[in-house]
N, C-alpha and C. Protein backbone atom coordinates (compact mmCIF):
# COMPACT_ATOMS: atom_id res chain seq x y z
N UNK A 1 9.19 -21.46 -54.85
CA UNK A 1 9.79 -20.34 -54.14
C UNK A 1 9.23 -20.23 -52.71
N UNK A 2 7.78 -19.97 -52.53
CA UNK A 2 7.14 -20.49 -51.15
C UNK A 2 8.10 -21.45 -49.98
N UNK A 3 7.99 -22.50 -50.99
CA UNK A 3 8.50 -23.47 -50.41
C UNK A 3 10.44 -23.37 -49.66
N UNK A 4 10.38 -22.98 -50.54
CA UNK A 4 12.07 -22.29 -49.71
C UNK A 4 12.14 -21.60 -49.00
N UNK A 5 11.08 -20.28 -49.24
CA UNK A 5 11.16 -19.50 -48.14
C UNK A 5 10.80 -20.09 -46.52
N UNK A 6 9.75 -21.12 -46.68
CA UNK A 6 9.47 -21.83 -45.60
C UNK A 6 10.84 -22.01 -44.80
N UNK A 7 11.45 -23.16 -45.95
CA UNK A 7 12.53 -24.14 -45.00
C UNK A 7 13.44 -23.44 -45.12
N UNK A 8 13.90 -22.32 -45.11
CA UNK A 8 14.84 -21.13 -44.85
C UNK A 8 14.29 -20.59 -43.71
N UNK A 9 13.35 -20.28 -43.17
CA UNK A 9 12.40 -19.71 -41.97
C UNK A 9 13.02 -21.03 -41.52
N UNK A 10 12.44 -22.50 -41.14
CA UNK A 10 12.35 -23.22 -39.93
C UNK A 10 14.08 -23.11 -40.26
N UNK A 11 15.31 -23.48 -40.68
CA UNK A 11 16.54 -23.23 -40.65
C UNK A 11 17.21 -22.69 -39.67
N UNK A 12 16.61 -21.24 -39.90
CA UNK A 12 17.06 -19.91 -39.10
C UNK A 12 16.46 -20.19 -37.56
N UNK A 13 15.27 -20.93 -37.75
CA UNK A 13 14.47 -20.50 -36.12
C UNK A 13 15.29 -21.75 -35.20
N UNK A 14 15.66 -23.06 -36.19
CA UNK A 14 16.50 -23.84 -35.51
C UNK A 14 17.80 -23.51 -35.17
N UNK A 15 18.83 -22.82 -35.86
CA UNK A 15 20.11 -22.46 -35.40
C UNK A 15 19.99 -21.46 -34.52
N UNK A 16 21.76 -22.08 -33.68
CA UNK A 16 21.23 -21.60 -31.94
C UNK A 16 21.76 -19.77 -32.35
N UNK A 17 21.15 -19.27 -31.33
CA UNK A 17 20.79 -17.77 -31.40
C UNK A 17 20.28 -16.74 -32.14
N UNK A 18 19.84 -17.67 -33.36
CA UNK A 18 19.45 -16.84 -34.79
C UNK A 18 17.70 -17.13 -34.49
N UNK A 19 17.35 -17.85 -33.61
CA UNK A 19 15.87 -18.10 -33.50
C UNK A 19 14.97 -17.29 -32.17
N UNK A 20 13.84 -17.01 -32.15
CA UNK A 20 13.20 -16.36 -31.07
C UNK A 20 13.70 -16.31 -29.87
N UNK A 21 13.87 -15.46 -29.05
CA UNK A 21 15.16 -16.10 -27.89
C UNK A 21 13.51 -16.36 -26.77
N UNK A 22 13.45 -16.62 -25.76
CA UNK A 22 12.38 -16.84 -24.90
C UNK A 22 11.98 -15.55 -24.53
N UNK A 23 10.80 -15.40 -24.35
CA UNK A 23 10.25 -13.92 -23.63
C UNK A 23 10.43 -14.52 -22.08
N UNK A 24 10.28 -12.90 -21.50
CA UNK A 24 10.38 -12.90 -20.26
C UNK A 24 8.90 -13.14 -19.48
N UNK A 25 8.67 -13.75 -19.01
CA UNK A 25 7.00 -14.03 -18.76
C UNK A 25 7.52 -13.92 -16.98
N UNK A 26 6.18 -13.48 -16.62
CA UNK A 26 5.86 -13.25 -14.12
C UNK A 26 5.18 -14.51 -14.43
N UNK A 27 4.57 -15.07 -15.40
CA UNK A 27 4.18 -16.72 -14.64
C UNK A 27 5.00 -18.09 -14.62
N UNK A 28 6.16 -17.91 -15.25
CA UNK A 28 7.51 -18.88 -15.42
C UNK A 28 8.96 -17.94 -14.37
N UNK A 29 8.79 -17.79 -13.77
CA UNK A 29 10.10 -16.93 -13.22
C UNK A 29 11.71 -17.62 -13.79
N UNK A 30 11.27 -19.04 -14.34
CA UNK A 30 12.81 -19.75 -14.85
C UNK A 30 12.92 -18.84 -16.15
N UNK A 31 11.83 -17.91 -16.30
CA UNK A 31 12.34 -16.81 -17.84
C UNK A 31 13.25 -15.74 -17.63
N UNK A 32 12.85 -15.15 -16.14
CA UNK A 32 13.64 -14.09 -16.09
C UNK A 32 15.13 -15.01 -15.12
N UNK A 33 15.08 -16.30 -14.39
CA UNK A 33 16.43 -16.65 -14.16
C UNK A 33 17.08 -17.09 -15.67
N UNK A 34 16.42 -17.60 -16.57
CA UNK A 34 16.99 -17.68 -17.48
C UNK A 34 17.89 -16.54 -18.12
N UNK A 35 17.21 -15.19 -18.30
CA UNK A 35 17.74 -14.24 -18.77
C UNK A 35 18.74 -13.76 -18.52
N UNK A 36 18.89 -13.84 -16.48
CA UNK A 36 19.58 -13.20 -15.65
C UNK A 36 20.70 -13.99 -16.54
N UNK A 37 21.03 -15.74 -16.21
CA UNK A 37 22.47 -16.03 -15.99
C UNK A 37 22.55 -15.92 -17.69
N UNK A 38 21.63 -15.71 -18.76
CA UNK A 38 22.52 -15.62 -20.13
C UNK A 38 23.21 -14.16 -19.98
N UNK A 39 22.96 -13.50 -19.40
CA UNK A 39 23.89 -12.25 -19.02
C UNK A 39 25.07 -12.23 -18.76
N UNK A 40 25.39 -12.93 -17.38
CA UNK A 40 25.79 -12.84 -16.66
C UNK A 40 26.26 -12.40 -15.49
N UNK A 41 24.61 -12.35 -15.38
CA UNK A 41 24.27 -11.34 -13.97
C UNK A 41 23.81 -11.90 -12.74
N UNK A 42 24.64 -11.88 -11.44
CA UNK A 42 24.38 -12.75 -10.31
C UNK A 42 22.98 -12.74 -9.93
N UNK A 43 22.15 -13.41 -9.26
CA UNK A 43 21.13 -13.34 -8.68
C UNK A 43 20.39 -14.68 -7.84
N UNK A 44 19.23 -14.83 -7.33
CA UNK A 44 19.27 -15.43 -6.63
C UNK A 44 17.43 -16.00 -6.52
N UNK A 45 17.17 -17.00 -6.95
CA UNK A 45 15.60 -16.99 -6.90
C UNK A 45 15.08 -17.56 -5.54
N UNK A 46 14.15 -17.15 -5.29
CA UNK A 46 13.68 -17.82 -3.67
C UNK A 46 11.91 -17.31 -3.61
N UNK A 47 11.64 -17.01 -2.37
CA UNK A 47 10.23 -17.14 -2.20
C UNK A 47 10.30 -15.53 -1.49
N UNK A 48 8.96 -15.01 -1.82
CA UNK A 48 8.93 -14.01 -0.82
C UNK A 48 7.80 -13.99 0.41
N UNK A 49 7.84 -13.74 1.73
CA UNK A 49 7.30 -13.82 2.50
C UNK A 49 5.55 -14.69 2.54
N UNK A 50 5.03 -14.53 1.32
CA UNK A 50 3.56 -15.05 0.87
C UNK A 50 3.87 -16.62 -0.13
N UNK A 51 5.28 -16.54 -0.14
CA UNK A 51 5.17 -18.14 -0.85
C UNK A 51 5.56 -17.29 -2.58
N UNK A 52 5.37 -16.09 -2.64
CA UNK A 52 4.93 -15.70 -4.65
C UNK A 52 6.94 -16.06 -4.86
N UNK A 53 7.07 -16.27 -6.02
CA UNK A 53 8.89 -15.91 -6.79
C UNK A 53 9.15 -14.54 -6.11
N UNK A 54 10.64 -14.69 -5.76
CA UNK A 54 11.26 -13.75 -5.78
C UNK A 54 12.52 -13.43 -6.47
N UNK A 55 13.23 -12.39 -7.06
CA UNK A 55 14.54 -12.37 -6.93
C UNK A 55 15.45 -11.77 -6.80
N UNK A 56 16.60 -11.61 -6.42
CA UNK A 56 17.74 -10.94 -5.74
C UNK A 56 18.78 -10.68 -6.71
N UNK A 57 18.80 -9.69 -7.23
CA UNK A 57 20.00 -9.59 -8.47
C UNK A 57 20.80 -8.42 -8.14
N UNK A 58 22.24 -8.69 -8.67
CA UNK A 58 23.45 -7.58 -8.31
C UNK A 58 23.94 -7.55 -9.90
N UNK A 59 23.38 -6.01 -10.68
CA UNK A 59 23.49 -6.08 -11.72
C UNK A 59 24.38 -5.00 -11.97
N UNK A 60 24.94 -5.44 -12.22
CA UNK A 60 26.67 -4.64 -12.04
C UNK A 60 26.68 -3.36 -10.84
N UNK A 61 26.51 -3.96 -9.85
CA UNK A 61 26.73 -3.12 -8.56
C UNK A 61 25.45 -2.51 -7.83
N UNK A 62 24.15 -2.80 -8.81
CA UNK A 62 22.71 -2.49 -8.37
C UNK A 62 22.02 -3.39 -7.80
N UNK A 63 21.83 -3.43 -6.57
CA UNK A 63 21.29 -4.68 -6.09
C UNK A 63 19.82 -4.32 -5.81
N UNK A 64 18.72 -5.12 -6.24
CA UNK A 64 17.24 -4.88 -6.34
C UNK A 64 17.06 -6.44 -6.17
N UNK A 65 15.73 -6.07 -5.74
CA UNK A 65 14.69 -7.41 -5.67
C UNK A 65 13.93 -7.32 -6.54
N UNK A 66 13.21 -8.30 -7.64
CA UNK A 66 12.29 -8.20 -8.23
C UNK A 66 11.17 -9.36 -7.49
N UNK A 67 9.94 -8.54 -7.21
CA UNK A 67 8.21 -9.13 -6.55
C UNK A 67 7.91 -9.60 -8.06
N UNK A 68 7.39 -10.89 -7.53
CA UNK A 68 6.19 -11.32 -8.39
C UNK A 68 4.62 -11.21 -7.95
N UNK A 69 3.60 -10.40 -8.75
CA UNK A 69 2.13 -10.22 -8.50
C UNK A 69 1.21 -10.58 -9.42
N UNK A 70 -0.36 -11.03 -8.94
CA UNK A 70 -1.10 -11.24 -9.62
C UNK A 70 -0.94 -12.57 -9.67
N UNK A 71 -0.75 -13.36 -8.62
CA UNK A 71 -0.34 -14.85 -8.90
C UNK A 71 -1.41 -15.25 -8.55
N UNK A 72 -1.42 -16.83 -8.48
CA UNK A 72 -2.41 -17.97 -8.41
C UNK A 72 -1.26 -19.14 -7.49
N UNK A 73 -1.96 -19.06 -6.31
CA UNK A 73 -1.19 -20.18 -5.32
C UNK A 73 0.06 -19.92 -5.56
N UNK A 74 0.80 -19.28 -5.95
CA UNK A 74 2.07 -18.42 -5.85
C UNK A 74 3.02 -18.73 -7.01
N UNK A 75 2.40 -18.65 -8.27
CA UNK A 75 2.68 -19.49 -9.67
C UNK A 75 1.50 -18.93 -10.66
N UNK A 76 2.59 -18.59 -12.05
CA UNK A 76 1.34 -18.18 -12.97
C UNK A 76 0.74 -16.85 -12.52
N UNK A 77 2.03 -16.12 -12.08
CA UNK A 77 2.08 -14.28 -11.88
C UNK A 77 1.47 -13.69 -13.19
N UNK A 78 1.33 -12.24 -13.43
CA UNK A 78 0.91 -11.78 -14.31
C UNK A 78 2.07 -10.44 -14.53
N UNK A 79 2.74 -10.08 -13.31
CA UNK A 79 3.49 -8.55 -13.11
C UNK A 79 4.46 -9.29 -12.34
N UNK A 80 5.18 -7.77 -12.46
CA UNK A 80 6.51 -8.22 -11.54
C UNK A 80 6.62 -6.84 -11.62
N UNK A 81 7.96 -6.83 -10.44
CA UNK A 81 7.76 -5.44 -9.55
C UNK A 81 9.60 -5.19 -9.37
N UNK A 82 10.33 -4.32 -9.68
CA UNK A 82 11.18 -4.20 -9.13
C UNK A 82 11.17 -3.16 -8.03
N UNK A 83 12.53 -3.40 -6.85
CA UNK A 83 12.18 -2.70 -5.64
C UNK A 83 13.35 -2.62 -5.06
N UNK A 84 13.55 -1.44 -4.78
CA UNK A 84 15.01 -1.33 -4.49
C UNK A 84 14.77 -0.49 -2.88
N UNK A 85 15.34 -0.69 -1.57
CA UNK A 85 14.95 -0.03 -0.43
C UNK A 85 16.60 0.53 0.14
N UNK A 86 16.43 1.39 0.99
CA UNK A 86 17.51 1.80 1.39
C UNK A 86 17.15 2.18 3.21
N UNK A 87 18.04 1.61 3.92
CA UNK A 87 17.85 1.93 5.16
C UNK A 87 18.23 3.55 5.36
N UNK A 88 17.21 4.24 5.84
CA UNK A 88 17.82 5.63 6.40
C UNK A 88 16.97 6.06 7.52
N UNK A 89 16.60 5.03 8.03
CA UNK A 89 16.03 5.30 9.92
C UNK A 89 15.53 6.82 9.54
N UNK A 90 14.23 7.17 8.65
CA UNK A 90 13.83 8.63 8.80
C UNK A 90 14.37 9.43 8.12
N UNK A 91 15.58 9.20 8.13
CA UNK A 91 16.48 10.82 7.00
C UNK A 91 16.41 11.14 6.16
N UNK A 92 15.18 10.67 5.51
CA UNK A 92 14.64 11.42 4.07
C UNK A 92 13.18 11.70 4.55
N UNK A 93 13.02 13.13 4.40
CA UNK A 93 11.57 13.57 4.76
C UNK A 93 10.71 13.43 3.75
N UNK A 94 9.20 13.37 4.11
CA UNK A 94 8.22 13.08 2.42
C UNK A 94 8.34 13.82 1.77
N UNK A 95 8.34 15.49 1.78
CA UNK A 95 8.19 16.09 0.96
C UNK A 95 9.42 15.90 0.01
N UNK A 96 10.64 15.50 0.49
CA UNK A 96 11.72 15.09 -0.86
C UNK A 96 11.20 13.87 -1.28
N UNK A 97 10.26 12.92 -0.97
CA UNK A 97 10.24 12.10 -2.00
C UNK A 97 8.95 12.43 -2.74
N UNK A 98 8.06 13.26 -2.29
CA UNK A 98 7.11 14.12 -2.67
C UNK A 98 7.82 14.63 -4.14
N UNK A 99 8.87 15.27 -3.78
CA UNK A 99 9.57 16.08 -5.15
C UNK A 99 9.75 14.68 -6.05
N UNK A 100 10.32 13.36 -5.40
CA UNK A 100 10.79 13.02 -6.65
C UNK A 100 9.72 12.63 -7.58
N UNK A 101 9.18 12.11 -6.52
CA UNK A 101 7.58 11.48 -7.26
C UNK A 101 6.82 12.22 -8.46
N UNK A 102 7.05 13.87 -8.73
CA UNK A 102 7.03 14.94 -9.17
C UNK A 102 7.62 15.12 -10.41
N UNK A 103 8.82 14.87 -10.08
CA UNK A 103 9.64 14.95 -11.32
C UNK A 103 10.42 13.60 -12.10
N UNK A 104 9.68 12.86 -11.75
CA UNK A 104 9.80 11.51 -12.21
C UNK A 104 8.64 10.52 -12.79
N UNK A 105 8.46 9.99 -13.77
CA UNK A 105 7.20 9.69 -14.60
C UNK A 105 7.87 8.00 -13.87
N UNK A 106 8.74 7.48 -13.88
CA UNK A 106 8.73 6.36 -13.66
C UNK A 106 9.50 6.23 -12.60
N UNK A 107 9.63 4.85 -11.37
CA UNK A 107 10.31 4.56 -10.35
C UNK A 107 9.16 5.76 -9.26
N UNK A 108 8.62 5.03 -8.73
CA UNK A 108 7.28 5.30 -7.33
C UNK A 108 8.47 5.27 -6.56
N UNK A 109 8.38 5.91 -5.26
CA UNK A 109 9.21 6.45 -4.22
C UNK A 109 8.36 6.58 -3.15
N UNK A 110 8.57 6.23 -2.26
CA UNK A 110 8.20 6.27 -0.84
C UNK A 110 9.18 6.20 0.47
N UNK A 111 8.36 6.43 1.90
CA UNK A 111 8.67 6.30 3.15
C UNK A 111 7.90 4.85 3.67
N UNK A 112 8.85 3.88 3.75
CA UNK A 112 8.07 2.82 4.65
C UNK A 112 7.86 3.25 5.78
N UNK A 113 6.56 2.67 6.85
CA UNK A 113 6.86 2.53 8.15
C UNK A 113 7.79 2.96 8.84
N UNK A 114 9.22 2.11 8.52
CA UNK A 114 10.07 1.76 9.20
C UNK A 114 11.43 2.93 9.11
N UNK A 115 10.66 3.87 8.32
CA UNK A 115 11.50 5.49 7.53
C UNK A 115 12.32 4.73 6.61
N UNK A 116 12.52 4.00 5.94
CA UNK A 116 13.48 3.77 4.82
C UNK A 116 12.54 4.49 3.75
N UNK A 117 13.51 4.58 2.80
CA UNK A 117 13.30 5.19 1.48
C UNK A 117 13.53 3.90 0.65
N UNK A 118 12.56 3.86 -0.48
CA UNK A 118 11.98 2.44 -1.23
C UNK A 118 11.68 3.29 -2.64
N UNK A 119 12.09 3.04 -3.96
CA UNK A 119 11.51 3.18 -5.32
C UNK A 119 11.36 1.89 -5.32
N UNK A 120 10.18 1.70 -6.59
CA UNK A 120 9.99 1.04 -7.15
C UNK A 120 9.27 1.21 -8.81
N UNK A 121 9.28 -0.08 -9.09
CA UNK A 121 8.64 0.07 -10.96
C UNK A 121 7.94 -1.57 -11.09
N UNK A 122 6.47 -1.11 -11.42
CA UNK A 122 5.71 -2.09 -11.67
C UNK A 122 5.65 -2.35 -13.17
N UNK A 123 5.64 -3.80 -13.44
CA UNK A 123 5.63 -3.68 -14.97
C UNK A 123 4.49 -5.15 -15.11
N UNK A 124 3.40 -4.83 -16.04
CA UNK A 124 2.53 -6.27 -16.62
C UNK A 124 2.92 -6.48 -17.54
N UNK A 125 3.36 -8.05 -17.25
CA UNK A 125 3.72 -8.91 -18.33
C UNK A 125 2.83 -9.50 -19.51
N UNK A 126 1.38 -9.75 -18.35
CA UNK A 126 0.26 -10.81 -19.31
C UNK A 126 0.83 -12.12 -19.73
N UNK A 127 0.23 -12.74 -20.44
CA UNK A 127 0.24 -13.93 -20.56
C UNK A 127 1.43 -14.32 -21.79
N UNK A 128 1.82 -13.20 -22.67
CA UNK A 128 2.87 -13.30 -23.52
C UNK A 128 4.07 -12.41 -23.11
N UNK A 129 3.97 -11.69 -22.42
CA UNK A 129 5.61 -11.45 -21.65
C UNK A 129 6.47 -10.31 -22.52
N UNK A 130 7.12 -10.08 -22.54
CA UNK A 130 8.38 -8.91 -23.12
C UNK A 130 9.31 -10.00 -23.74
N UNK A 131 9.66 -9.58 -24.94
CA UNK A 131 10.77 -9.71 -25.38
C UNK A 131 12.13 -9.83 -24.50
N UNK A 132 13.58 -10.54 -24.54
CA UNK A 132 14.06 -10.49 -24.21
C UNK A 132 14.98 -8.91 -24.01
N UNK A 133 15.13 -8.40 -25.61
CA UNK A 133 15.78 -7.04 -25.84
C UNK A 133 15.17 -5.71 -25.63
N UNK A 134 13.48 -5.81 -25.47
CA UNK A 134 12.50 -5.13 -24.64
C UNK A 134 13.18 -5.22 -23.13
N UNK A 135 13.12 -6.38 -22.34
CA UNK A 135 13.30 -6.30 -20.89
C UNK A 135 14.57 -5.66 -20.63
N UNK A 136 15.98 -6.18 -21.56
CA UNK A 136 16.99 -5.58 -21.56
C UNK A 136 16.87 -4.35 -21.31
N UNK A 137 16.46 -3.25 -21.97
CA UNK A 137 16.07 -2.35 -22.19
C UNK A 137 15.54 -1.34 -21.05
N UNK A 138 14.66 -2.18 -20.48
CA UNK A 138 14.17 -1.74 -19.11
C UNK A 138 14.74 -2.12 -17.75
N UNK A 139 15.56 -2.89 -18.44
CA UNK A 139 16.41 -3.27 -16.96
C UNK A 139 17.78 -2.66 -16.95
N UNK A 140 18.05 -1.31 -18.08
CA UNK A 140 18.87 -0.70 -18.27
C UNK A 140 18.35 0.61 -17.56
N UNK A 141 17.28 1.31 -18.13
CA UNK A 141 15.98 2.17 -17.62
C UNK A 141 16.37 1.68 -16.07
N UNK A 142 15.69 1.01 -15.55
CA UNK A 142 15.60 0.42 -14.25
C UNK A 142 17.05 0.94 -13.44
N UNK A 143 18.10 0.34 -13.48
CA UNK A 143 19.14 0.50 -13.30
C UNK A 143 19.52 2.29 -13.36
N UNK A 144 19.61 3.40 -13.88
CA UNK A 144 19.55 4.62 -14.05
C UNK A 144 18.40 4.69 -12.90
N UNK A 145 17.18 4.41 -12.95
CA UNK A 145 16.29 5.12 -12.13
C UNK A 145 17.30 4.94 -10.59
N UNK A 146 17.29 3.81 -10.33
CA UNK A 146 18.21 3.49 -9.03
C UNK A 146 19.41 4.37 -9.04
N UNK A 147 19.72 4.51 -9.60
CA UNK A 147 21.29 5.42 -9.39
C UNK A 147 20.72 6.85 -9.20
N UNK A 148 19.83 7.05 -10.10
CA UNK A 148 19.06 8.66 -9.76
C UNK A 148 19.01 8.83 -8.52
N UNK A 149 17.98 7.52 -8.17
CA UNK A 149 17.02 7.61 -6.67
C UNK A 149 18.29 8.02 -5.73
N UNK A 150 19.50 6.94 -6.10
CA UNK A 150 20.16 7.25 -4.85
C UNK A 150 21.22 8.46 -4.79
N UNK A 151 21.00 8.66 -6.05
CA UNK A 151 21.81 10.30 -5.98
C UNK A 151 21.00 11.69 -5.03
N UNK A 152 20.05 11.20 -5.25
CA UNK A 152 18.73 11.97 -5.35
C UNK A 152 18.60 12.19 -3.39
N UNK A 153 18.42 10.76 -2.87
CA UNK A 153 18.90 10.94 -1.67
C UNK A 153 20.26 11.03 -0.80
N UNK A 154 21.17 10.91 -1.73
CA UNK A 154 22.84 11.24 -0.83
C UNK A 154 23.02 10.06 -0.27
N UNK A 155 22.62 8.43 -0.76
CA UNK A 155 22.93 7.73 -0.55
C UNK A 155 24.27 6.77 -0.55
């Protein structure tokens, strides 16, 4: 009986989609392009200004960058960062992002420099990563925070 149950386990883990699907790991970024196009969600991998992964995704009409951090020679990240910015040359004063920051446990909000208004959401992966239907999950989360943010500023 053991014994079946085994080769019923390796069975299942071999047929396609019935087996572990890949976690999402910040030190392989081909996990989260992987994820993106089993979606079918546009995006775009490249480098960001320091050499670390970057990427550029339009997830059904939400366009964010996700940072990779905690790297090593710009490979073998530990976090990743989503970041969504909005040009408004100044027109959001701190104390409204003061409020949101307030009434919001997740998605950080700020004034760059440059007066744009910027949320973001840091997330550690570690060395074993999120589940695929975990990240789903938060990249649903994620997606709402952005629509908040930009309700939030009259964007």
């Amino acid at each position: 009986m053991k014994l079946l149950s085994i080769i019923t386990a390796a069975a299942l883990i071999a047929l396609p989609g019935l087996g572990h699907a890949e976690n999402i790991l910040a030190k392989d970024a081909t996990t989260l392009a992987n994820f993106f196009e089993t979606e079918g969600v546009d995006f775009e991998v490249m480098a960001d200004d320091v050499g670390d992964p970057k990427l550029t995704v339009d997830y059904y009409g939400n366009d964010f960058s996700i940072y990779f951090y905690g790297c090593e020679d710009n490979k073998n990240c530990d976090a990743i960062q989503f970041f969504s910015g909005y040009q408004t040359d100044g027109g959001i004063r701190l104390v409204k992002i003061n409020e949101w920051n307030t009434e919001n446990r997740f998605g950080r909000a700020y004034v760059s420099e440059e007066g744009s208004a910027r949320v973001e959401l840091d997330v550690y992966l570690g060395d074993t990563g999120m589940n695929p239907d975990d990240f789903a999950e938060l990249l649903g989360y994620w997606s709402r925070i952005v629509q908040d943010f930009e309700e939030f500023i009259n964007w």
